[in-house]
N, C-alpha and C. Protein backbone atom coordinates (compact mmCIF):
# COMPACT_ATOMS: atom_id res chain seq x y z
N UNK A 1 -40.09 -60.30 -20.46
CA UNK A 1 -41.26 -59.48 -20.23
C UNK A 1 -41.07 -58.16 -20.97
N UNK A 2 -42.33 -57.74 -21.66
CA UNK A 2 -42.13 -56.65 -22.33
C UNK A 2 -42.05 -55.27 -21.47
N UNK A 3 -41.73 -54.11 -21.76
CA UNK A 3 -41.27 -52.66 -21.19
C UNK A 3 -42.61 -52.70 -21.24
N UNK A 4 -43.25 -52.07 -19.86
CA UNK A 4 -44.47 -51.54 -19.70
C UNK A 4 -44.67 -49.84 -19.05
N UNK A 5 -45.13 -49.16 -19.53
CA UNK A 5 -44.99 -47.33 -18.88
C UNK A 5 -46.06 -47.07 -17.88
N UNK A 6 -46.04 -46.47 -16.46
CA UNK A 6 -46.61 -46.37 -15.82
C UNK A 6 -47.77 -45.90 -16.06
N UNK A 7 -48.08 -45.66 -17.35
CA UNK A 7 -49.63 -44.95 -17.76
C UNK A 7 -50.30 -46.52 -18.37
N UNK A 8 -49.30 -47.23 -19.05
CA UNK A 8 -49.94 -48.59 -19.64
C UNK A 8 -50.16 -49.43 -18.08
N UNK A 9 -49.68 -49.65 -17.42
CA UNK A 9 -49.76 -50.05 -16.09
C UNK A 9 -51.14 -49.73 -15.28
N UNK A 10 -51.13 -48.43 -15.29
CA UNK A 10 -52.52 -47.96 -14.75
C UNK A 10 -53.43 -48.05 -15.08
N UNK A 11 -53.61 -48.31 -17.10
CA UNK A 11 -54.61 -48.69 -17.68
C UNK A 11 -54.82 -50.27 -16.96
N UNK A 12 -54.17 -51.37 -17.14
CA UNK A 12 -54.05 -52.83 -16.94
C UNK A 12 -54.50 -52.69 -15.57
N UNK A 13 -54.42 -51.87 -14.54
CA UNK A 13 -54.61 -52.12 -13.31
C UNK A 13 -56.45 -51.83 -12.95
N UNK A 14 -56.62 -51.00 -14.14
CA UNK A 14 -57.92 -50.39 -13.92
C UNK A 14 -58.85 -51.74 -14.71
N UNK A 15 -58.56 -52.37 -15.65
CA UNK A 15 -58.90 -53.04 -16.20
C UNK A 15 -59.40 -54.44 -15.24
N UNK A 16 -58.49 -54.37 -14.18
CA UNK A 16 -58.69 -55.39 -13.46
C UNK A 16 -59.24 -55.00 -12.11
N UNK A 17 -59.88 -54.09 -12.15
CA UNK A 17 -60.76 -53.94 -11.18
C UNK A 17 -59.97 -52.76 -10.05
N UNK A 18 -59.22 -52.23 -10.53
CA UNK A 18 -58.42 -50.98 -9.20
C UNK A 18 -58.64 -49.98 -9.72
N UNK A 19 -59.14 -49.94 -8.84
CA UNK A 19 -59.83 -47.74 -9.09
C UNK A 19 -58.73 -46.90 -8.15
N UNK A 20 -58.55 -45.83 -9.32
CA UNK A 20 -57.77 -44.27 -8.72
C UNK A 20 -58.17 -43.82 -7.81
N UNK A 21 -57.57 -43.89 -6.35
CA UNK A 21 -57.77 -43.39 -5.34
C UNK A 21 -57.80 -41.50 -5.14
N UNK A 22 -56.62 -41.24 -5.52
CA UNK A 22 -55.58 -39.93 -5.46
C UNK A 22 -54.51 -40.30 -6.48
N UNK A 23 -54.07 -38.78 -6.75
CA UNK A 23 -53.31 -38.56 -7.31
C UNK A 23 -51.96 -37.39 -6.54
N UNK A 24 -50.82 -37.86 -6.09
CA UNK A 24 -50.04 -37.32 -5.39
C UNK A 24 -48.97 -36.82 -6.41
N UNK A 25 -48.52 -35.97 -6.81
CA UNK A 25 -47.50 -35.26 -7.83
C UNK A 25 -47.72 -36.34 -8.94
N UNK A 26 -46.63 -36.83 -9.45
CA UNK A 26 -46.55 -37.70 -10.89
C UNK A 26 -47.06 -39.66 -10.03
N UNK A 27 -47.30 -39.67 -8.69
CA UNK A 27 -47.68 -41.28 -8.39
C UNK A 27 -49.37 -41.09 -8.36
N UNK A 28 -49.51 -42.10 -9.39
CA UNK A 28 -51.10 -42.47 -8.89
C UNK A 28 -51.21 -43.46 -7.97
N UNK A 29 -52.39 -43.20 -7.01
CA UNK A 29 -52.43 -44.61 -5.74
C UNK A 29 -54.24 -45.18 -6.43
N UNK A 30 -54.26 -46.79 -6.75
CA UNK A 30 -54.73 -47.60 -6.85
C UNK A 30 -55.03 -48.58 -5.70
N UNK A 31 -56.60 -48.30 -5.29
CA UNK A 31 -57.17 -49.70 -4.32
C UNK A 31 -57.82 -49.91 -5.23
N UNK A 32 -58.08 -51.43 -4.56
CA UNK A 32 -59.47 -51.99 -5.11
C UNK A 32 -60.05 -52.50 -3.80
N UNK A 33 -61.30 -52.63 -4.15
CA UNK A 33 -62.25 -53.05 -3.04
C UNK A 33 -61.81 -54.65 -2.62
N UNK A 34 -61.87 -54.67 -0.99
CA UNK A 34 -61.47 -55.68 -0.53
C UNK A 34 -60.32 -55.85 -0.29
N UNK A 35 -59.61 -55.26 -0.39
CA UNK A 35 -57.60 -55.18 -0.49
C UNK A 35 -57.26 -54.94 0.40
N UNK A 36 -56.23 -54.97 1.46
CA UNK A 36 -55.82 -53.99 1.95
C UNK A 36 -54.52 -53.40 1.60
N UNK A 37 -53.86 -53.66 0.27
CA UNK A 37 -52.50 -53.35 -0.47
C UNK A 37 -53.03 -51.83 -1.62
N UNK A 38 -52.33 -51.28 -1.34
CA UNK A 38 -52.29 -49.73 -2.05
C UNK A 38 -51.31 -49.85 -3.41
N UNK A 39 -51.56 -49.47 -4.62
CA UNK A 39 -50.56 -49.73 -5.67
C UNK A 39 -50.06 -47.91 -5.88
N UNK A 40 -49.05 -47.61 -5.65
CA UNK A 40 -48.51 -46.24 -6.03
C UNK A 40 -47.84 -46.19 -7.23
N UNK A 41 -47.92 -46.00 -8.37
CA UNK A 41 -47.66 -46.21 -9.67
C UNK A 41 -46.74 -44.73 -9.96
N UNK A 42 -45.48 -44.38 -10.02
CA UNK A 42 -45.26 -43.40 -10.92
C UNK A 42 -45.56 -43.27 -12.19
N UNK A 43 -46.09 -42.42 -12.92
CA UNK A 43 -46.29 -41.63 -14.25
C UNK A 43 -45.48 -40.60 -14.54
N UNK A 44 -44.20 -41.28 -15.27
CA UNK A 44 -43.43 -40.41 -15.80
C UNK A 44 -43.21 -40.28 -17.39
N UNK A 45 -44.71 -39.78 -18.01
CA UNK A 45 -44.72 -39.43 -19.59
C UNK A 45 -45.07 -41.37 -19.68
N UNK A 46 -44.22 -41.27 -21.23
CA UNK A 46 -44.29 -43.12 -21.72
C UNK A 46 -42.63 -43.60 -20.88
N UNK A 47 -42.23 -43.46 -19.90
CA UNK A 47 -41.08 -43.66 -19.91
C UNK A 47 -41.03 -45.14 -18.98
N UNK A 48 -40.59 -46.55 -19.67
CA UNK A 48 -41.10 -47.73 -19.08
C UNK A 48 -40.54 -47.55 -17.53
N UNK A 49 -41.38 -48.55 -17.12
CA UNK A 49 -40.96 -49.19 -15.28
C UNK A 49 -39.46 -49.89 -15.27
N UNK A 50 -38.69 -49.78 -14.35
CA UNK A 50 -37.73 -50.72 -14.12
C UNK A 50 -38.55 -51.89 -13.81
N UNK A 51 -38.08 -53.56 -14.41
CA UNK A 51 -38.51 -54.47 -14.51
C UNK A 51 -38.71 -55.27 -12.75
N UNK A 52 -37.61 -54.91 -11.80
CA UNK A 52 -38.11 -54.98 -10.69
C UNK A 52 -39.35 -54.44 -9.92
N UNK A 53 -39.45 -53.26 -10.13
CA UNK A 53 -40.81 -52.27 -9.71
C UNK A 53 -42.06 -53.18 -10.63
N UNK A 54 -41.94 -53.26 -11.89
CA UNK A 54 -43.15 -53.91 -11.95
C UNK A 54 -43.40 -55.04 -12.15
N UNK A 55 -42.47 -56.24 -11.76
CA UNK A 55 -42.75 -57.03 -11.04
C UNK A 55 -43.40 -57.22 -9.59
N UNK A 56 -43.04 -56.28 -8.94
CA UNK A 56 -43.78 -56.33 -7.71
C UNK A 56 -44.76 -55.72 -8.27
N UNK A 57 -45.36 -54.47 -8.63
CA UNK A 57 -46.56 -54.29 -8.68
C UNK A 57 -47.93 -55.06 -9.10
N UNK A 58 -47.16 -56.22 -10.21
CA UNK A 58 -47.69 -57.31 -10.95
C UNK A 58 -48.13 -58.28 -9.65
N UNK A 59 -47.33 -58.37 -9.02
CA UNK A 59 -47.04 -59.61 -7.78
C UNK A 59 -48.48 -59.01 -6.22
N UNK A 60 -48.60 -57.72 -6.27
CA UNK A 60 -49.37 -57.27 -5.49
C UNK A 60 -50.90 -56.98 -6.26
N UNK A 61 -50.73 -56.78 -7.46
CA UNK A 61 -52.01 -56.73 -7.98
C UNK A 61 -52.89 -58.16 -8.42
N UNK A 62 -51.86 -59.17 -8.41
CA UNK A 62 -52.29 -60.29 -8.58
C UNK A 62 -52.77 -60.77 -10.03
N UNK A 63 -51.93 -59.95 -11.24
CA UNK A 63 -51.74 -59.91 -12.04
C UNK A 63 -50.41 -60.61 -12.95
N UNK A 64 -50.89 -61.66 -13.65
CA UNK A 64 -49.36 -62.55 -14.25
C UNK A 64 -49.36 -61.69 -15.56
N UNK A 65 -48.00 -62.20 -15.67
CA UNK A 65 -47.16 -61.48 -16.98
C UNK A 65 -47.81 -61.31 -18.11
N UNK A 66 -48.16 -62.60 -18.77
CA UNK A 66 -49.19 -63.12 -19.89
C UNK A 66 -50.36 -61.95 -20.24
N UNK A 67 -50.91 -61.04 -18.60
CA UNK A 67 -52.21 -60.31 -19.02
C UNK A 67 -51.49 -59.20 -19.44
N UNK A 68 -50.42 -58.93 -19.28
CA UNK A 68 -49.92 -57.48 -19.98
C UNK A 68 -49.95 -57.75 -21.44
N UNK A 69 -49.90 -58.68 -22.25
CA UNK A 69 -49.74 -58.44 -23.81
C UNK A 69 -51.06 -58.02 -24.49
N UNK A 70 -52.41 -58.01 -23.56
CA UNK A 70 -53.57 -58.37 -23.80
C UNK A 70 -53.95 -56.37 -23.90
C-alpha cells in the first residue's frame, strides 16, 4: 500500500461522502451522514500515516486500498 498524508486522506474521505465536522488543533473529525463512527485524522504538513492508523481508518470509512490510487 502506498504512503498516504493525512491531508491526502481527508481529501479521499471527503470524496466519499464525509464531511468536516471540526477541527481540533492539527486532527480533523469526519462524519458522514448515517454513521455513527467519527474519523479523527491528524494533519501533520505532507508527513505520511503510519500504515496501521490508516488501515483502520480505511477499515472504518469503508474504503478499500485500490480507491486510494484513484
Amino acid at each position: 500500500m502506498k504512503e498516504v498524508s493525512g491531508r491526502e486522506l481527508a481529501r479521499i474521505l471527503e470524496k466519499n461522502g464525509w464531511k468536516l465536522a471540526r477541527i481540533r488543533g492539527s486532527h480533523h473529525v469526519y462524519i458522514k451522514e448515517g454513521r455513527i463512527e467519527r474519523i479523527s485524522i491528524p494533519i501533520h504538513g505532507n508527513k505520511p500515516l503510519k500504515m496501521g492508523l490508516l488501515r483502520h481508518f480505511l477499515k472504518l470509512a469503508g474504503i478499500k486500498k485500490v480507491d486510494l490510487s484513484k
